[in-house]
C-alpha atoms as a PDB file:
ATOM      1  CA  UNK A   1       0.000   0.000   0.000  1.00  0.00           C
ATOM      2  CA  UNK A   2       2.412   2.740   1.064  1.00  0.00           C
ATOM      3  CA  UNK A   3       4.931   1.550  -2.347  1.00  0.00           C
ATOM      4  CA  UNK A   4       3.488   3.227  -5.305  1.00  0.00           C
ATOM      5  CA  UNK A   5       5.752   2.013  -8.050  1.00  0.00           C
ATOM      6  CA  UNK A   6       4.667  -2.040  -6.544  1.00  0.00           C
ATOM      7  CA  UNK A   7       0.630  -1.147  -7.022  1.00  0.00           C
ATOM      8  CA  UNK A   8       1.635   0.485 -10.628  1.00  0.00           C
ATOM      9  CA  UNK A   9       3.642  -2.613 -11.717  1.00  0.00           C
ATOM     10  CA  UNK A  10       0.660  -4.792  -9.979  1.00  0.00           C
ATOM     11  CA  UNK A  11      -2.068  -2.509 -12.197  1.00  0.00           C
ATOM     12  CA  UNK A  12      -0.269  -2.546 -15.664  1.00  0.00           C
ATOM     13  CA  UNK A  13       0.882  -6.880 -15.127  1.00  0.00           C
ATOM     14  CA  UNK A  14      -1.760  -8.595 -16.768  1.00  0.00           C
ATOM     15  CA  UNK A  15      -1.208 -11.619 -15.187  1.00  0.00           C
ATOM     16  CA  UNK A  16      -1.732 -10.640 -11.769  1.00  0.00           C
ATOM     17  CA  UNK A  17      -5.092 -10.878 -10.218  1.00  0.00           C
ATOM     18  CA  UNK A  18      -6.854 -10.475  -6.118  1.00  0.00           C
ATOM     19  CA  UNK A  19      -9.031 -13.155  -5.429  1.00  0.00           C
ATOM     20  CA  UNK A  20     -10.931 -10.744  -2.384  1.00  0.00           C
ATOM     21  CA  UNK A  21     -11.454  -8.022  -5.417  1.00  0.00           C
ATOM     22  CA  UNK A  22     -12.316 -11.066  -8.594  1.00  0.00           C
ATOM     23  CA  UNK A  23     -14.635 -12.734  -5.408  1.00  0.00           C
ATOM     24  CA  UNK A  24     -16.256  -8.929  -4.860  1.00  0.00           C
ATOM     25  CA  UNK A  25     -17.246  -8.346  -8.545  1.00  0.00           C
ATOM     26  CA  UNK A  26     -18.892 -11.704  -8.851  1.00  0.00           C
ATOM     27  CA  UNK A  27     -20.811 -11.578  -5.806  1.00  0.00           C
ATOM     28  CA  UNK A  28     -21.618  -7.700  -7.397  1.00  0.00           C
ATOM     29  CA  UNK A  29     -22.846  -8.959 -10.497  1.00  0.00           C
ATOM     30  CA  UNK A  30     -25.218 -11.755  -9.082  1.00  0.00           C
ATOM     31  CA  UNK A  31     -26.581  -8.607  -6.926  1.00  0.00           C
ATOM     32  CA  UNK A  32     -27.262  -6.926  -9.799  1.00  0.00           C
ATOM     33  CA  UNK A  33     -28.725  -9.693 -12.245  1.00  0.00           C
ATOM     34  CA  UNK A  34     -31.411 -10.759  -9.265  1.00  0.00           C
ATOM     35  CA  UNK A  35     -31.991  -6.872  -8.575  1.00  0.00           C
ATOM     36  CA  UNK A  36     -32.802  -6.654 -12.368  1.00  0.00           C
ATOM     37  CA  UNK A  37     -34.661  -9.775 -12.251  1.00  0.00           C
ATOM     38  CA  UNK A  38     -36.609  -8.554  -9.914  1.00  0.00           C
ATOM     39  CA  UNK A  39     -37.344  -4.704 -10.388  1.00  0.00           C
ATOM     40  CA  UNK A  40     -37.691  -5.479 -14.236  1.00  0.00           C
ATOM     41  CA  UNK A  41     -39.964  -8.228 -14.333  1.00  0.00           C
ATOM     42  CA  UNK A  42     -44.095  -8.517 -13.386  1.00  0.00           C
ATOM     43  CA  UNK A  43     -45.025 -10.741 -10.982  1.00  0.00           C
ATOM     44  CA  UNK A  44     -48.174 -10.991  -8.437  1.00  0.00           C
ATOM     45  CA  UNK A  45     -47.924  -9.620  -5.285  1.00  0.00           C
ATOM     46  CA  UNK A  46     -48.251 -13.192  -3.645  1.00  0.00           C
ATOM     47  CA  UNK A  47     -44.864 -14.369  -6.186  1.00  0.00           C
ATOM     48  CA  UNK A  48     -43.055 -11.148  -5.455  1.00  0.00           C
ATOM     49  CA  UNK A  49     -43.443 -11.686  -1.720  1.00  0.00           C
ATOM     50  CA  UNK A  50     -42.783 -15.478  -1.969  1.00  0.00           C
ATOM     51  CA  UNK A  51     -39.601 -14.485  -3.871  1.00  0.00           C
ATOM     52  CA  UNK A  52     -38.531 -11.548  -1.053  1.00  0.00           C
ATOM     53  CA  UNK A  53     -38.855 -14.439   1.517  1.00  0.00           C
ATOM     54  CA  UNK A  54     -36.849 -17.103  -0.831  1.00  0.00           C
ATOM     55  CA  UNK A  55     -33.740 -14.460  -1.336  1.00  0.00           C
ATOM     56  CA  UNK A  56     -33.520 -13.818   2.429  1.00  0.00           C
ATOM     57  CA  UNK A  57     -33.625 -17.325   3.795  1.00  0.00           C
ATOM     58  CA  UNK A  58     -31.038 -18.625   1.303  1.00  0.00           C
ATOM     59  CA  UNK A  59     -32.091 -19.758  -1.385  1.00  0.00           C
ATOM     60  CA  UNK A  60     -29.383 -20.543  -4.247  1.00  0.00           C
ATOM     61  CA  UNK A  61     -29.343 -17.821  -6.381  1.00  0.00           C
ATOM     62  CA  UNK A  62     -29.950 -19.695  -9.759  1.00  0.00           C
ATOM     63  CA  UNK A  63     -32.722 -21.826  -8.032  1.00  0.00           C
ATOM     64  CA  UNK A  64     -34.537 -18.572  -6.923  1.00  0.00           C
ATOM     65  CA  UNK A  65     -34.288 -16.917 -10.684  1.00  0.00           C
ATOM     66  CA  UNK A  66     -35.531 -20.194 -12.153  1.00  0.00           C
ATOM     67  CA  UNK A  67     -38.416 -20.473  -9.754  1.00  0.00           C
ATOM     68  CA  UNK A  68     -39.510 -16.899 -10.127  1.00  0.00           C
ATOM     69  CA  UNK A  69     -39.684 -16.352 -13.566  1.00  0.00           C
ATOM     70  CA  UNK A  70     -41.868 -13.588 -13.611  1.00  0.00           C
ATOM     71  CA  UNK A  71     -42.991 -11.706 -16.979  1.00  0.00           C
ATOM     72  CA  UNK A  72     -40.734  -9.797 -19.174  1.00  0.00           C
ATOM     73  CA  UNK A  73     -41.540  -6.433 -18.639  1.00  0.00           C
ATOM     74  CA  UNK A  74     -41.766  -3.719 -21.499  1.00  0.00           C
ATOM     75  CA  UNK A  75     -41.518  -0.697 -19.521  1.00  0.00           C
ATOM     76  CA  UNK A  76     -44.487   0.591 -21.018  1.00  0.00           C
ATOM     77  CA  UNK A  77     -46.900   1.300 -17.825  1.00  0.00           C
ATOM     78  CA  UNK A  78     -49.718   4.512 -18.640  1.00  0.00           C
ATOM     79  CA  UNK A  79     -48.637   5.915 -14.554  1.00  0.00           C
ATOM     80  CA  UNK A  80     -52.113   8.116 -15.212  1.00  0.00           C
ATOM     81  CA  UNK A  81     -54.159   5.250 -16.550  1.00  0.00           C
ATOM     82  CA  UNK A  82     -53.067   2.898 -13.523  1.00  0.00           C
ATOM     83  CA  UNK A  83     -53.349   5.134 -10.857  1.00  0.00           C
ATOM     84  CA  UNK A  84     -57.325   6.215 -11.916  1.00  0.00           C
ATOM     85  CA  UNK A  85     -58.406   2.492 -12.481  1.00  0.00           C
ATOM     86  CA  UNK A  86     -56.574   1.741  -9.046  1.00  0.00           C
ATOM     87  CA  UNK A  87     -58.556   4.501  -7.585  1.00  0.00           C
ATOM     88  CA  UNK A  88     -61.559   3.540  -8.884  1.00  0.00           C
ATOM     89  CA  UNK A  89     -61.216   0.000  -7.696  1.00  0.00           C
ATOM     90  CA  UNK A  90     -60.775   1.349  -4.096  1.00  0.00           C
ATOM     91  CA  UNK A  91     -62.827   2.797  -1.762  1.00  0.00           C
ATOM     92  CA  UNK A  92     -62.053   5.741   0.646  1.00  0.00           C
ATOM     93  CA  UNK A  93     -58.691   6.436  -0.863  1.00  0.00           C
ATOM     94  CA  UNK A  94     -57.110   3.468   0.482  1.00  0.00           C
ATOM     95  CA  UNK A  95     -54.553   1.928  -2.191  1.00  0.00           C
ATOM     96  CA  UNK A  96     -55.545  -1.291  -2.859  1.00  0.00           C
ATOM     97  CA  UNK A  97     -53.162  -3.985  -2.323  1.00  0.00           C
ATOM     98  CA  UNK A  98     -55.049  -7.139  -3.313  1.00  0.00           C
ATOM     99  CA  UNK A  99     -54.617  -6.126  -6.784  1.00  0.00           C
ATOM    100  CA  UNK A 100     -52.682  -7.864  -9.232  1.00  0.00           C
ATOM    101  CA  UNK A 101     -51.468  -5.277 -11.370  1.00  0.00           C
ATOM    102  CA  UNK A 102     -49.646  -3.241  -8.748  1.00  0.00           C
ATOM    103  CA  UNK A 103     -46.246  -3.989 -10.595  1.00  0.00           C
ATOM    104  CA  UNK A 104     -45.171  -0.511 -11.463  1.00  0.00           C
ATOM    105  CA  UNK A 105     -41.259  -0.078 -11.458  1.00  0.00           C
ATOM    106  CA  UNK A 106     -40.690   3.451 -12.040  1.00  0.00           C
ATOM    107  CA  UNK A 107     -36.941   5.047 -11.271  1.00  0.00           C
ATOM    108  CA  UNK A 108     -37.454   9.076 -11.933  1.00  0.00           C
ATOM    109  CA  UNK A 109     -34.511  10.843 -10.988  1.00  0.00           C
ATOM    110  CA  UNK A 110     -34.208  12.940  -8.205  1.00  0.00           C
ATOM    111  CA  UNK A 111     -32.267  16.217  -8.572  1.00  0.00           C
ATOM    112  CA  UNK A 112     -30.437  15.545  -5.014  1.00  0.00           C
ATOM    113  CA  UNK A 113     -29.232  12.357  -6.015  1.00  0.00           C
ATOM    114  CA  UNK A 114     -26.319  10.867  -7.257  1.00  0.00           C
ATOM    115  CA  UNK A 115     -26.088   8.252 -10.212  1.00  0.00           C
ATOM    116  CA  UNK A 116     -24.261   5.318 -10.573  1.00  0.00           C
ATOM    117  CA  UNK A 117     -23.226   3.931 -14.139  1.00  0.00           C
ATOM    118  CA  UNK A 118     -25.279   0.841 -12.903  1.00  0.00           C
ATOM    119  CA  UNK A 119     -28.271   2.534 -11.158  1.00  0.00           C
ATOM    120  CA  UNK A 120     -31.923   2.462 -12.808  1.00  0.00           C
ATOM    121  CA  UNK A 121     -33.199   5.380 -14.478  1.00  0.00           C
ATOM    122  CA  UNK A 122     -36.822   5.668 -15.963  1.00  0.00           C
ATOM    123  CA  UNK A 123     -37.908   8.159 -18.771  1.00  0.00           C
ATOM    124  CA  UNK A 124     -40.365   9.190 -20.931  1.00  0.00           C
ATOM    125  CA  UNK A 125     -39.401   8.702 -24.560  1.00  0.00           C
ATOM    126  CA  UNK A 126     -41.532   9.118 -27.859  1.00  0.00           C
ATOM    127  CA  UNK A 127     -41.734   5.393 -27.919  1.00  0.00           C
ATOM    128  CA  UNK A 128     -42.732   5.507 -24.152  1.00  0.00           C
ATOM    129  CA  UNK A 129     -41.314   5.015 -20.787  1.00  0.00           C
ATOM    130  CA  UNK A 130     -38.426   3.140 -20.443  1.00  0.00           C
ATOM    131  CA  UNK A 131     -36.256   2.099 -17.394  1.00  0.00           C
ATOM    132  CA  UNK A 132     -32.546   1.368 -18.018  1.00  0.00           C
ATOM    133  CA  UNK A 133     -29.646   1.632 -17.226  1.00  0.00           C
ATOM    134  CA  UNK A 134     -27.552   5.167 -16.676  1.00  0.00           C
ATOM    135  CA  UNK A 135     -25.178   3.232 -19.542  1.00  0.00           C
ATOM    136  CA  UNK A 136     -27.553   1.883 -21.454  1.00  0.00           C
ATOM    137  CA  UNK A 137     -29.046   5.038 -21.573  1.00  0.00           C
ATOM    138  CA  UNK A 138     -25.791   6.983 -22.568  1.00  0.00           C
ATOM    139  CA  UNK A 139     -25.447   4.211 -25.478  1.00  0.00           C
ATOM    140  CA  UNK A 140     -29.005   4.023 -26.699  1.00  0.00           C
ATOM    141  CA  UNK A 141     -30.465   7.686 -26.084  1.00  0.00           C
ATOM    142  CA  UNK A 142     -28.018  10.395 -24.756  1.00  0.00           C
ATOM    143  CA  UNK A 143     -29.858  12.978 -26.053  1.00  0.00           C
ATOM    144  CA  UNK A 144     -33.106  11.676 -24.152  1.00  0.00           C
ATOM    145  CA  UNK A 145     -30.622  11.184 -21.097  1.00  0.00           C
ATOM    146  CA  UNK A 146     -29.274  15.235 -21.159  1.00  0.00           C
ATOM    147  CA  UNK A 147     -32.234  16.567 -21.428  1.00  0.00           C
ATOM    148  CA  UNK A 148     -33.554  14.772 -17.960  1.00  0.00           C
ATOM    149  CA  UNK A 149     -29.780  15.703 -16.704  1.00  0.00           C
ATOM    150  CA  UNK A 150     -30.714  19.301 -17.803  1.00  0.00           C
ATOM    151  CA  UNK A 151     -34.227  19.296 -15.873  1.00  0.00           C
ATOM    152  CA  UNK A 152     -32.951  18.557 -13.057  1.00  0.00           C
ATOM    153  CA  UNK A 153     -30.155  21.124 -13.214  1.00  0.00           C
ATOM    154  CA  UNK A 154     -27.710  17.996 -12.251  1.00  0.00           C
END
């Protein structure tokens, strides 16, 4: 740590490799791929739950993605159109939670926060809203991406 010329001949050797920082990223990326297979994908309330439950007592991670394979979602929720047919489906204002369809993943930004390359981001496009990735959408829609970084003066 404190020999400088040691970390830079460590950094440019392609050969040489940590096992705590190789162990780190893997764990990282199976975060990641059952946060996205989670957050990106419909399920019922009842699977969703069932799934939150199967994560946190253990459950192997490829064992828990194949049992919950939920619905490939398109990112293409109507927010307006959900929220009156949710209100009209409930009495005194109460949200109602028995309902199926309460599988709306939305990631606006916040102008107080900070972004990750990795983090979610929703927007509304002219094909729609869409939730990706801050990469993906640097790659597939940077202009789409500014103007939401200009909005919220960030």
């Amino acid at each position: 740590i404190n020999d400088p010329k040691r970390i830079e001949k460590d950094a440019n050797n392609e050969k040489y490799s940590n096992l705590l920082l190789n162990k780190t990223l893997r764990k990282y990326e199976t975060n990641n791929r059952i946060f996205d297979h989670f957050f990106l994908r419909q399920f019922t309330n009842e699977e969703r739950w069932n799934f939150i439950e199967d994560f946190f007592l253990g459950s192997e991670d490829d064992d828990l993605l194949n049992a919950y394979k939920g619905i490939e979602s398109k990112n293409e929720v109507d927010i307006i159109e959900f929220l009156k047919s949710n209100a009209e489906e409930s009495k005194n204002n109460e949200i109602n939670t028995n309902s199926e369809n309460n599988n709306v993943h939305i990631f606006y930004a916040k102008p107080d926060a900070f972004y990750n390359m990795d983090n979610l981001l929703t927007m509304d496009t002219k094909e729609g809203t869409k939730t990706m990735r801050v990469t993906e959408w640097l790659v597939k829609d940077p202009v789409c991406f500014d103007i939401a970084r200009r909005d919220n003066k960030g």
